[in-house]
Protein backbone atom coordinates (compact mmCIF):
# COMPACT_ATOMS: atom_id res chain seq x y z
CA UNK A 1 122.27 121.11 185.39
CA UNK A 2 125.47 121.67 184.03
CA UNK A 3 125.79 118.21 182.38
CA UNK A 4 122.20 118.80 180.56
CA UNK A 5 123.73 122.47 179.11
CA UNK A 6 126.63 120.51 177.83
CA UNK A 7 124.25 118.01 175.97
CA UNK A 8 122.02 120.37 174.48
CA UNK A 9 125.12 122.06 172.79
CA UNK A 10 126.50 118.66 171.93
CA UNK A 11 123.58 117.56 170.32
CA UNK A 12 122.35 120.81 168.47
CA UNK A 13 120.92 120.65 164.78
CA UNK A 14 122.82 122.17 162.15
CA UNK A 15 119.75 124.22 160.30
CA UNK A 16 121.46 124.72 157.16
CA UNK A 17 121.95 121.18 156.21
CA UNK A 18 119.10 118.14 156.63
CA UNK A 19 119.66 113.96 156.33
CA UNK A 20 119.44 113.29 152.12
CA UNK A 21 115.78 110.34 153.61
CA UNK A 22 114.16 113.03 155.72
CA UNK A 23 114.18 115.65 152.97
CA UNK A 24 113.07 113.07 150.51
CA UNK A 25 110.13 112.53 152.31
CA UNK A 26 109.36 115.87 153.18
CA UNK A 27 109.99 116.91 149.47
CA UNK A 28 107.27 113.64 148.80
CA UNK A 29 108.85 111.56 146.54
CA UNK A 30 108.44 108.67 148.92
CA UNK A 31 105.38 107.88 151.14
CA UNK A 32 107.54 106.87 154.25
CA UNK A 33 111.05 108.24 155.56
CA UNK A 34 112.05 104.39 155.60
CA UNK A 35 111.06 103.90 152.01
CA UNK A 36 113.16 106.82 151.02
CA UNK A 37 116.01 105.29 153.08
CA UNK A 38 115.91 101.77 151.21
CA UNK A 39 116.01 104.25 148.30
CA UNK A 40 119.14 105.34 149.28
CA UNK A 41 120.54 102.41 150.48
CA UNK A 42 119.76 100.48 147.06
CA UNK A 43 122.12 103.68 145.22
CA UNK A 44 118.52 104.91 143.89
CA UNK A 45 119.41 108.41 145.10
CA UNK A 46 122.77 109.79 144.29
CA UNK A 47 123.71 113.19 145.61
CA UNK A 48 126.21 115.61 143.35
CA UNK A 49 127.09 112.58 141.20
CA UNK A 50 127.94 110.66 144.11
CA UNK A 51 125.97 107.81 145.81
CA UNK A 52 125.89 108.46 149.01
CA UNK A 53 124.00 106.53 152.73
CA UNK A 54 121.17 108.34 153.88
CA UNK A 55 122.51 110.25 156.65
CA UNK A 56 124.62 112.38 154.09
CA UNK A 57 123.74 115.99 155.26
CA UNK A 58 121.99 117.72 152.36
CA UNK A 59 122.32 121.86 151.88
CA UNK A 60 120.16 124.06 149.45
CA UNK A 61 122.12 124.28 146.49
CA UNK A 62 122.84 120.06 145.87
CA UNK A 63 121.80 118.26 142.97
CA UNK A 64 119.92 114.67 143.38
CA UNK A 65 119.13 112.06 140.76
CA UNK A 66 116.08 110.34 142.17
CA UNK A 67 115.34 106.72 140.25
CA UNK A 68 111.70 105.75 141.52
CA UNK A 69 110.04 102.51 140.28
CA UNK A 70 107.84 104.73 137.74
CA UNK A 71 110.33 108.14 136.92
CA UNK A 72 114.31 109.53 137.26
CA UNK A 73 114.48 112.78 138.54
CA UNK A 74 116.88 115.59 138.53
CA UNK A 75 116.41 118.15 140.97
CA UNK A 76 118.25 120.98 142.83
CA UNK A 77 117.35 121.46 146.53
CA UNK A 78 116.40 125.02 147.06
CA UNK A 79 114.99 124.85 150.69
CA UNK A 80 114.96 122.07 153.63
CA UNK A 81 112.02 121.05 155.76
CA UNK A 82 112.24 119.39 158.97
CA UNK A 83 108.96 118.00 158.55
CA UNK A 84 106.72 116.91 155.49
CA UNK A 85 103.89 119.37 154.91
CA UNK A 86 101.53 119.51 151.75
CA UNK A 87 101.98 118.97 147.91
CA UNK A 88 102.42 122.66 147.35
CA UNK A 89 104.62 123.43 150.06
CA UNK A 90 107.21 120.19 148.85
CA UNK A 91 107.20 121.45 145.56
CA UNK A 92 108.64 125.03 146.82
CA UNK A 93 111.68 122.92 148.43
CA UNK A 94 113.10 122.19 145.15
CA UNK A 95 113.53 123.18 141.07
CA UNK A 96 113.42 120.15 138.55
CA UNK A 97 115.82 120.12 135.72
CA UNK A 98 114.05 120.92 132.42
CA UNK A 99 115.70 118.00 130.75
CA UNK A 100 114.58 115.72 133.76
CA UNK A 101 111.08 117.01 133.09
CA UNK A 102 111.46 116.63 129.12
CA UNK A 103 112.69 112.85 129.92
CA UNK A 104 109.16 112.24 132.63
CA UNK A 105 107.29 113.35 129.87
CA UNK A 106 108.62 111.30 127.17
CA UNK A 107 108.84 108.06 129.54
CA UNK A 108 105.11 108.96 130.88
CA UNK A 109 103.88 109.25 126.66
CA UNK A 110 106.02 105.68 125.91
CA UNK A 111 104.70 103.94 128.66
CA UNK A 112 102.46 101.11 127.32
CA UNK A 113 98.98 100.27 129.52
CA UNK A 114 98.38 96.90 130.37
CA UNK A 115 96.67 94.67 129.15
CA UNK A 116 93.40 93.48 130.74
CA UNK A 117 93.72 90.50 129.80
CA UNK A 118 96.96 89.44 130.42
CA UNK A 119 96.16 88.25 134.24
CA UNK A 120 93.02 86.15 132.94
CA UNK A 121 93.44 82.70 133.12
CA UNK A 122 92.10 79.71 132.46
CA UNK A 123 87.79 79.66 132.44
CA UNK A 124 85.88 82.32 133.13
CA UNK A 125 83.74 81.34 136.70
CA UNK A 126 80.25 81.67 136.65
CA UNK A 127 79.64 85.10 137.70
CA UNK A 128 82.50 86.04 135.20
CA UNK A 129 80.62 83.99 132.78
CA UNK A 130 77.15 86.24 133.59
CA UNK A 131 79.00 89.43 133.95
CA UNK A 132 80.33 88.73 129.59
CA UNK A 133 76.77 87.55 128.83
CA UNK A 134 75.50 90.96 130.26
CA UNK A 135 77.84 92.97 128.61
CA UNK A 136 77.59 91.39 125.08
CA UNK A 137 73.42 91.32 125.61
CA UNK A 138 73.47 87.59 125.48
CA UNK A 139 71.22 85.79 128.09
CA UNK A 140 71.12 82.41 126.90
């Protein structure tokens, strides 16, 4: 059993320092551990300035710029988490920049909603058709 001692030490986890994908989906800014590493992969994440691959170990104390499809984040890690637990308990794993939040807010305010029109084309079909009449109290 010798051999099996001399794994165990080979292979033991560092707890002060966690892989940049697994904390981003424990901290839930992606759904899936392999979204967050496409994330990384694409340069979405950079880590200190730096972009990085998504086994870069991550310690309490770095700063990540996070570009999703909707929001840019800045955020300093404060805690790790081997595994992804609840809303509240991610938000406790790290502090978001005030200017990062100013920016959220400001892109969330500017964002225009679609229109619900704009995938309408052509003729409406008959139940379409009905479904106007309805609304507009017509029932010619």
């Amino acid at each position: 059993m010798v051999f099996k001692s001399r794994l165990k030490g080979a292979f033991s986890v560092n707890e002060d320092r966690l892989r940049v994908d697994k904390w981003l989906w424990a901290a839930r800014f992606f759904k899936t551990r392999s979204l967050a590493a496409h994330a990384v992969d694409a340069g979405k994440v950079a880590v200190n300035g730096a972009r990085v691959k998504p086994a870069k170990a991550l310690k309490p104390g770095d700063e990540l710029l996070i570009r999703t499809p909707v929001f840019e984040y800045t955020v300093h890690v404060t805690q790790l988490a081997q595994r992804r637990g609840s809303a509240v308990q991610a938000a406790l794993l790290y502090i978001e920049t005030e200017e990062s939040q100013r920016k959220r807010e400001l892109a969330r305010l500017a964002r225009v909603p679609r229109d619900p029109t704009a995938e309408v084309r052509g003729r409406p079909t008959k139940r379409a058709r009905r479904q106007l009449q309805k609304l507009r109290g017509d029932h010619s």
